[in-house]
C-alpha atoms as a PDB file:
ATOM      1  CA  UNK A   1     -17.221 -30.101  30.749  1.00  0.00           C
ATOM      2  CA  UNK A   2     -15.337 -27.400  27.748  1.00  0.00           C
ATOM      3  CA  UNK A   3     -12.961 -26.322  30.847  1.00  0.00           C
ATOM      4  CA  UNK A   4     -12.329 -29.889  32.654  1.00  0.00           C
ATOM      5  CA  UNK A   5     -12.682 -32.471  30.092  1.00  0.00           C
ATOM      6  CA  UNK A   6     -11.763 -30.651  26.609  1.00  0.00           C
ATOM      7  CA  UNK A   7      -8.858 -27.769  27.234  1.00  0.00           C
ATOM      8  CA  UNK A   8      -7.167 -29.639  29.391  1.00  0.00           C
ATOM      9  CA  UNK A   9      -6.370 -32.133  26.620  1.00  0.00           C
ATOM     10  CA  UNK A  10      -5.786 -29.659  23.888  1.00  0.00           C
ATOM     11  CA  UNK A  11      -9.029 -29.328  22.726  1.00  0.00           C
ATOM     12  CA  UNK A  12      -8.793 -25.161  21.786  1.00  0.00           C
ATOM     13  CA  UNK A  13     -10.631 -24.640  18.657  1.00  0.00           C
ATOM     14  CA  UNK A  14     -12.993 -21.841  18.889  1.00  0.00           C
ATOM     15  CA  UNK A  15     -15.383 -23.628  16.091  1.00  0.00           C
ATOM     16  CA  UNK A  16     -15.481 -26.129  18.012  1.00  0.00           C
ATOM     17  CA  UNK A  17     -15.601 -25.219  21.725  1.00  0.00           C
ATOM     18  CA  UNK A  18     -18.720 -23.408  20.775  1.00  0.00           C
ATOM     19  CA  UNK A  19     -20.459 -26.155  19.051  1.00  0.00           C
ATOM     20  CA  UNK A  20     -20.372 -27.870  22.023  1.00  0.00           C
ATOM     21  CA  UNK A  21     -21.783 -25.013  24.015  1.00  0.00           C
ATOM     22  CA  UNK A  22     -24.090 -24.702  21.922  1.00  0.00           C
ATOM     23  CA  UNK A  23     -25.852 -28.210  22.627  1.00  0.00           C
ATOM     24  CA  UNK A  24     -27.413 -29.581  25.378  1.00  0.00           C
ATOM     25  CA  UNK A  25     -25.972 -33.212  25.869  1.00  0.00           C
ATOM     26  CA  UNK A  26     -28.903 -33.968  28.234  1.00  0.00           C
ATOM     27  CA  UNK A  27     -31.475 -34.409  25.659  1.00  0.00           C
ATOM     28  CA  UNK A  28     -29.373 -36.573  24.027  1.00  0.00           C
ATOM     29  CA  UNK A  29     -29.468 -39.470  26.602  1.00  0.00           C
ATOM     30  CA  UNK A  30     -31.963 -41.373  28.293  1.00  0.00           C
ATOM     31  CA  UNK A  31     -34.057 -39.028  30.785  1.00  0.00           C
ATOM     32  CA  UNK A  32     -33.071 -41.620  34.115  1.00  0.00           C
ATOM     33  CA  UNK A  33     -29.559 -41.019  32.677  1.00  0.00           C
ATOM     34  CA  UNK A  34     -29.809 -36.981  32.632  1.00  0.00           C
ATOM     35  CA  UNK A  35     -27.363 -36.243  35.686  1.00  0.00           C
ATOM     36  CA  UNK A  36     -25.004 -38.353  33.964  1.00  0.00           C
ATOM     37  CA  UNK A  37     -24.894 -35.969  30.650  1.00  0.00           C
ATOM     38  CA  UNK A  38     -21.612 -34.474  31.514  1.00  0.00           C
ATOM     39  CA  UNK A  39     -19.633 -36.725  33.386  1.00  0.00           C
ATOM     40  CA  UNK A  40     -15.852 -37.188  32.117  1.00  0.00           C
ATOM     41  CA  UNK A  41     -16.524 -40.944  30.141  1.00  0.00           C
ATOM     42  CA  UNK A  42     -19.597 -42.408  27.990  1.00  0.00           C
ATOM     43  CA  UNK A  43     -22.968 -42.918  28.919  1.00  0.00           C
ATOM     44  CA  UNK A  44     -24.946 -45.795  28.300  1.00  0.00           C
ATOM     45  CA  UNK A  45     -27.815 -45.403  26.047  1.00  0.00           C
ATOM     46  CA  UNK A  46     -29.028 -48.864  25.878  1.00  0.00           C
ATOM     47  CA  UNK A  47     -29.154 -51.724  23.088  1.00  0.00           C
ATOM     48  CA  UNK A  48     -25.128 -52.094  24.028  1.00  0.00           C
ATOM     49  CA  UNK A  49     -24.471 -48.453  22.492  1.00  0.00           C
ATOM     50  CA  UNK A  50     -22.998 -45.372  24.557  1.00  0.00           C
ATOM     51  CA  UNK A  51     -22.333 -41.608  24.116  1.00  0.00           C
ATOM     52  CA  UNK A  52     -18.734 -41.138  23.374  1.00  0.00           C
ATOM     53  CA  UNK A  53     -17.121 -39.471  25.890  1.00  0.00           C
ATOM     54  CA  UNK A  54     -16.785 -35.512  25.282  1.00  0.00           C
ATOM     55  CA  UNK A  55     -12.792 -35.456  25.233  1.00  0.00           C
ATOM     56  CA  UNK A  56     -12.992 -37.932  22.462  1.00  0.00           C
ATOM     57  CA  UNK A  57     -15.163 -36.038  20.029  1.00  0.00           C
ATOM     58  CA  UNK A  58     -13.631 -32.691  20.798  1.00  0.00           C
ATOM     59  CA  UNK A  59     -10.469 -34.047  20.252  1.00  0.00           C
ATOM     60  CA  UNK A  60     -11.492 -35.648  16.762  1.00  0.00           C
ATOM     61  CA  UNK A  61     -13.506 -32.585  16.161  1.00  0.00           C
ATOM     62  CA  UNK A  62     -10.477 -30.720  16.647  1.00  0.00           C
ATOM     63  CA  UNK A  63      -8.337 -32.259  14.396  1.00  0.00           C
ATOM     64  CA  UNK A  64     -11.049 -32.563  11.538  1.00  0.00           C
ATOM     65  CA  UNK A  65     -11.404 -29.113  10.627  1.00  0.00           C
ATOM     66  CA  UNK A  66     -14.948 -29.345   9.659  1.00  0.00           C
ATOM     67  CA  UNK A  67     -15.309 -25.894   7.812  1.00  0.00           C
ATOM     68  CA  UNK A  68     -19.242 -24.901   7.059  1.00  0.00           C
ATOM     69  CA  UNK A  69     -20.572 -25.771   3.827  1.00  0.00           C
ATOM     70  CA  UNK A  70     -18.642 -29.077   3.777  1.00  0.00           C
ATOM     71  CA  UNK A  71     -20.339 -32.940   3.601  1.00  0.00           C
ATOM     72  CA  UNK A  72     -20.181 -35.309   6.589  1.00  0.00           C
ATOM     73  CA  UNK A  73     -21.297 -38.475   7.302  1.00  0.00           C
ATOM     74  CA  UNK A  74     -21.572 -39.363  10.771  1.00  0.00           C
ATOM     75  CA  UNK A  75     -22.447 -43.467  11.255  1.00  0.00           C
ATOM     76  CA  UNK A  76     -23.263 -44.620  14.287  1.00  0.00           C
ATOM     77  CA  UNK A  77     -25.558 -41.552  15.311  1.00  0.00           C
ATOM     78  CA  UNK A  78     -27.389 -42.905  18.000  1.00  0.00           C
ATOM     79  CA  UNK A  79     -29.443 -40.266  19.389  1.00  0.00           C
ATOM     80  CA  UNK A  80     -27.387 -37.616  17.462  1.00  0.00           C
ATOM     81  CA  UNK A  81     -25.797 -35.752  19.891  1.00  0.00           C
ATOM     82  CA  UNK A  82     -22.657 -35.672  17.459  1.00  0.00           C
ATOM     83  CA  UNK A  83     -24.508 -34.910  15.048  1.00  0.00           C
ATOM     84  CA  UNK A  84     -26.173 -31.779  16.830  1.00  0.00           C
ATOM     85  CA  UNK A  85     -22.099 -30.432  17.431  1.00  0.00           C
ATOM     86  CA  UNK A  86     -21.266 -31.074  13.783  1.00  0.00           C
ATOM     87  CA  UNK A  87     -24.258 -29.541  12.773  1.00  0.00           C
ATOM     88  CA  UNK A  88     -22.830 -26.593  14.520  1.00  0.00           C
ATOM     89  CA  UNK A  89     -20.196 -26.905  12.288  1.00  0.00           C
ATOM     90  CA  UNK A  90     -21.653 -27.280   8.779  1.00  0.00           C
ATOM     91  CA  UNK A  91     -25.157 -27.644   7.665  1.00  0.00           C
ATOM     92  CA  UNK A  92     -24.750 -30.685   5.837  1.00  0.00           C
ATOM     93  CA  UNK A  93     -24.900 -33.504   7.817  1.00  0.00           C
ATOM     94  CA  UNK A  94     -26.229 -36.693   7.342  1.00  0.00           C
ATOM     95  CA  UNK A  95     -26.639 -39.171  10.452  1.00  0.00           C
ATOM     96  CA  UNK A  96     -26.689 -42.799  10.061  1.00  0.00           C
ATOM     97  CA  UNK A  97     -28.282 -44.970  12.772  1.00  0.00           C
ATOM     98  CA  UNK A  98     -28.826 -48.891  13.098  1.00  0.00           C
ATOM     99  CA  UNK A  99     -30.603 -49.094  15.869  1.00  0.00           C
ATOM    100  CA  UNK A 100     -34.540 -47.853  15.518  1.00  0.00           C
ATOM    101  CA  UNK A 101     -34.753 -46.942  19.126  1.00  0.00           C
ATOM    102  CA  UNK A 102     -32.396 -44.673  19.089  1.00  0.00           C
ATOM    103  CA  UNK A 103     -32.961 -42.881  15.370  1.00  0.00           C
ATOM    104  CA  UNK A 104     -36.205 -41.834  17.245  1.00  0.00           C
ATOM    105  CA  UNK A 105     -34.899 -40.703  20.595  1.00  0.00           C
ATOM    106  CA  UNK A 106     -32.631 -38.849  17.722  1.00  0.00           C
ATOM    107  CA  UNK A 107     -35.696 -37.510  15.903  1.00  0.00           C
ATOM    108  CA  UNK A 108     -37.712 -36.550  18.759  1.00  0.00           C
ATOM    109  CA  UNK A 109     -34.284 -34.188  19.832  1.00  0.00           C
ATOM    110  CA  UNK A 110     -34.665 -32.670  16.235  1.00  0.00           C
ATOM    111  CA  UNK A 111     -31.697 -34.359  14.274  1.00  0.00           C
ATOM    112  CA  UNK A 112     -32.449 -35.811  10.574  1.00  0.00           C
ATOM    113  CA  UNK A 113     -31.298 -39.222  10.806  1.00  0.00           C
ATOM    114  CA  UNK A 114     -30.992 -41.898   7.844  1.00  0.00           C
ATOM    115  CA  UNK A 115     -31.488 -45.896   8.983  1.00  0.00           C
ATOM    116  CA  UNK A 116     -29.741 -48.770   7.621  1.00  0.00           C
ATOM    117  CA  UNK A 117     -26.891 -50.828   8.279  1.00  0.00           C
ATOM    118  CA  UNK A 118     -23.197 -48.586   9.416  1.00  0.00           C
ATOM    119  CA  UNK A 119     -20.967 -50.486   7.713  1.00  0.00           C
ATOM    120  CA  UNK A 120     -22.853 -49.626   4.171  1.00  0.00           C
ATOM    121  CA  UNK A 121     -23.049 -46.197   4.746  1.00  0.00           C
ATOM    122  CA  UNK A 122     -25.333 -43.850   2.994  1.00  0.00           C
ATOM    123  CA  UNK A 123     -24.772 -43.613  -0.556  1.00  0.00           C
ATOM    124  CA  UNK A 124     -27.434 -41.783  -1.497  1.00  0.00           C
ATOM    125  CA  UNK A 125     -25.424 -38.410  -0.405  1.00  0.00           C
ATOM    126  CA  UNK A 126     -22.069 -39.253  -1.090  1.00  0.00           C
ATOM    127  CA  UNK A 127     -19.447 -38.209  -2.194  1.00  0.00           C
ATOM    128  CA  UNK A 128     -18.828 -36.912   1.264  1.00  0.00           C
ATOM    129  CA  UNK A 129     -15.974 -34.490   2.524  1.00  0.00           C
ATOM    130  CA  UNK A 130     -15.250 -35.771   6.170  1.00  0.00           C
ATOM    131  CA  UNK A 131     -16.551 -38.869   7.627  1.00  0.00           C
ATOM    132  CA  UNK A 132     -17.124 -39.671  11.506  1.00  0.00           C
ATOM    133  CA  UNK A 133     -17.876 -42.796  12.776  1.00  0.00           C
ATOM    134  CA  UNK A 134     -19.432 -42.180  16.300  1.00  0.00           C
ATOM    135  CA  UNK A 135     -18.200 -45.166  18.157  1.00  0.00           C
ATOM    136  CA  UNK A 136     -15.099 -47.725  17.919  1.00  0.00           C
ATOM    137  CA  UNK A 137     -14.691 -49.830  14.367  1.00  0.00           C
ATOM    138  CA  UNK A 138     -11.758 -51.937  13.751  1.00  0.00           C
ATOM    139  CA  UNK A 139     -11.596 -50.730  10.214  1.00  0.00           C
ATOM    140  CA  UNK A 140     -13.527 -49.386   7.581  1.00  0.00           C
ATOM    141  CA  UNK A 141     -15.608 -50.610   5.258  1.00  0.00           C
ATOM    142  CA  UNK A 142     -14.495 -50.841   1.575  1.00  0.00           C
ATOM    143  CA  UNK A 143     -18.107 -49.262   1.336  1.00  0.00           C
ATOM    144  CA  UNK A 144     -17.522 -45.882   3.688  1.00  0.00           C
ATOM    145  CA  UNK A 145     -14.117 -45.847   1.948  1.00  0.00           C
ATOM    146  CA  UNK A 146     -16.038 -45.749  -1.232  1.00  0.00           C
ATOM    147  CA  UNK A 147     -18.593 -42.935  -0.294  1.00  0.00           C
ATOM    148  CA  UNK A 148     -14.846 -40.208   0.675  1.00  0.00           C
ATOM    149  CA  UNK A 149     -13.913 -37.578  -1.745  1.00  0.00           C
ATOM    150  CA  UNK A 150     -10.472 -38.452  -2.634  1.00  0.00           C
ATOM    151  CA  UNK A 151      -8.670 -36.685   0.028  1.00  0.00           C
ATOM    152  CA  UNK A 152     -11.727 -37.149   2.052  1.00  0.00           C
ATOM    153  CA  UNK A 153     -11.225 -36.891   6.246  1.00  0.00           C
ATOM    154  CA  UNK A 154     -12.079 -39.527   9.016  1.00  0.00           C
ATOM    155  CA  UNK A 155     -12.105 -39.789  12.756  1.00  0.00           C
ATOM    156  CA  UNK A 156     -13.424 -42.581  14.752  1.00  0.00           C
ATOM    157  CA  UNK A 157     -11.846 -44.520  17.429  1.00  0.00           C
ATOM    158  CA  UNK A 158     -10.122 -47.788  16.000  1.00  0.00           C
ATOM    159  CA  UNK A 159      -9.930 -50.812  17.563  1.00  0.00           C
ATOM    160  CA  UNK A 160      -6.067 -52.098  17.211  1.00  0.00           C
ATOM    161  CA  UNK A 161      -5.237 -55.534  16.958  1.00  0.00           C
ATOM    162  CA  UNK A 162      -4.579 -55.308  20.840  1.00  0.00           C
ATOM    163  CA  UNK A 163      -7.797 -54.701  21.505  1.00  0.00           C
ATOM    164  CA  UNK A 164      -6.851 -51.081  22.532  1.00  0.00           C
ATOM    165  CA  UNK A 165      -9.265 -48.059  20.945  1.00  0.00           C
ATOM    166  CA  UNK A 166      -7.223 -45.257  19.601  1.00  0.00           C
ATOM    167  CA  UNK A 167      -8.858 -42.134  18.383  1.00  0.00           C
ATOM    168  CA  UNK A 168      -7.363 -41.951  14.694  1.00  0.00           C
ATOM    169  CA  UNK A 169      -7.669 -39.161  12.202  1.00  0.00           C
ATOM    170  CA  UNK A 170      -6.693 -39.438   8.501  1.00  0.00           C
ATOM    171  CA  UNK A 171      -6.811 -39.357   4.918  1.00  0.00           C
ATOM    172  CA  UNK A 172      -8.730 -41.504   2.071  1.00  0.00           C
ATOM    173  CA  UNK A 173      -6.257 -41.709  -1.108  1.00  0.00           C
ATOM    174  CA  UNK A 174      -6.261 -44.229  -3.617  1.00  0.00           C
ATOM    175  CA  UNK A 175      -8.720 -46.010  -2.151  1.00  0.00           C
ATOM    176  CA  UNK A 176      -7.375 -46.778   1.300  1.00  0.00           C
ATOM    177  CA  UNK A 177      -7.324 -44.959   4.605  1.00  0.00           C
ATOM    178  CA  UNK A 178      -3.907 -43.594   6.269  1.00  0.00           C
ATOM    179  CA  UNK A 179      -4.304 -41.798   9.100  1.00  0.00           C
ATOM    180  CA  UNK A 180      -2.353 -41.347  13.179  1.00  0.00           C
ATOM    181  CA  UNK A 181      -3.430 -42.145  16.573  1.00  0.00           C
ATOM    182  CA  UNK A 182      -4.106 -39.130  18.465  1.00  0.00           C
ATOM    183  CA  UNK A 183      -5.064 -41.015  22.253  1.00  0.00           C
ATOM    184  CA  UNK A 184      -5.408 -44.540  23.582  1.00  0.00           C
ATOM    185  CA  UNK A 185      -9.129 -44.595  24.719  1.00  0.00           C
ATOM    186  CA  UNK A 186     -12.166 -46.738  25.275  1.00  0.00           C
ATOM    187  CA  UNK A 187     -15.128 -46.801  23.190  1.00  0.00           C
ATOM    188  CA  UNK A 188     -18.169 -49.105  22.658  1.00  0.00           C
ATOM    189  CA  UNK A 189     -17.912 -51.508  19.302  1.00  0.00           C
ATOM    190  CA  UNK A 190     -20.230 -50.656  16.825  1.00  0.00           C
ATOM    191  CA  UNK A 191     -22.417 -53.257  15.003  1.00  0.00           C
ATOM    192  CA  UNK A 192     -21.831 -54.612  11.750  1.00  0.00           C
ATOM    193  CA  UNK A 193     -17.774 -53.659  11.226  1.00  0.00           C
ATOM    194  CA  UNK A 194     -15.722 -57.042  10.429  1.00  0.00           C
ATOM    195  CA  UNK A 195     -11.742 -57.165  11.694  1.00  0.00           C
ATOM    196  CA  UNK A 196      -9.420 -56.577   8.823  1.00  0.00           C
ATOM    197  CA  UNK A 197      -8.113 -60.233   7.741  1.00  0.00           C
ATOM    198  CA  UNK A 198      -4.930 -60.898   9.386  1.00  0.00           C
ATOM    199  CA  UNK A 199      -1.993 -63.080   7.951  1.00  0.00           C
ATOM    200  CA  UNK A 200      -1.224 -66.392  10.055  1.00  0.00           C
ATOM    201  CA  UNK A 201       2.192 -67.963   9.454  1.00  0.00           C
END
């Protein structure tokens, strides 16, 4: 998976490369699922929610620069294989989860996971230094927005007006989010986001 699926796209951070080694993604789906674990796209974990495919999070990964000791909020856990990599990364990670089916296939795999709804976040441990949503939103929440450091990071895969899911990594300043498309890619929706208000003529 590191030598097919992650260099060959650019994904060449050390940190990073080994987080993933470190982890075994097949505890982190469904057991009828297991030969599936490592295929090049995401896997379906049921409820309508899917592993992202492992190009996609080394890739955001990659361009996050998660340095140890630092915050993150990752929404949209599922059964926390993300957040098993991250925690790789730094020891302070908070995992937020929706769905109750999955928080415990999350807790039975050993992660720490939070419930409530994604879109809210998790206030409770904000401020937060890096923030990654673990699934396709087509924006943020004025509350995750909220919950940044100023200068705070994100990656997640947004959902463009298109319809197309581009992984995106930025900045919160001000207030708002600015960040860049780094790959055109599919992802699964997750629940709760609303579509930024668009102007009709």
């Amino acid at each position: 998976m590191i030598d097919s699926q992650m260099r060959t796209v650019g994904v060449n951070d050390p940190d990073v490369l080994a987080a993933v080694a470190a982890v075994a993604r097949e505890r982190f789906v469904p057991a009828a699922r297991a030969a599936l674990a490592y295929v090049d796209g995401a896997v379906a974990l049921g409820g309508g929610r899917s592993l992202v495919e492992p190009m996609i999070l080394g890739l955001l990964l990659t361009h996050l620069r998660i340095a140890p000791g630092e915050k993150v909020l990752i929404v949209g856990a599922a059964t926390g294989y993300s957040a098993a990599v991250v925690g790789e990364l730094t020891s302070d990670v908070t995992a937020l989860e929706c769905d109750a089916a999955l928080a415990a296939h999350a807790r039975s795999a050993g992660i720490n996971v939070v419930e409530g709804p994604l879109a809210a976040g998790w206030a409770a441990a904000a401020p937060y230094d890096v923030l990654l949503i673990d699934g396709a939103v087509p924006a943020l929440s004025a509350a995750l927005i909220a919950q940044l450091r100023e200068g705070g990071r994100v990656g997640m895969v947004l959902i463009g007006e298109d319809g197309v899911g581009r992984a995106t990594v930025g900045r919160v300043a001000g207030g708002h989010f600015g960040g860049s498309s780094i790959i055109e890619t599919a992802a699964t929706p997750l629940p709760g986001f609303e579509a930024p208000a668009r102007f009709i003529f």
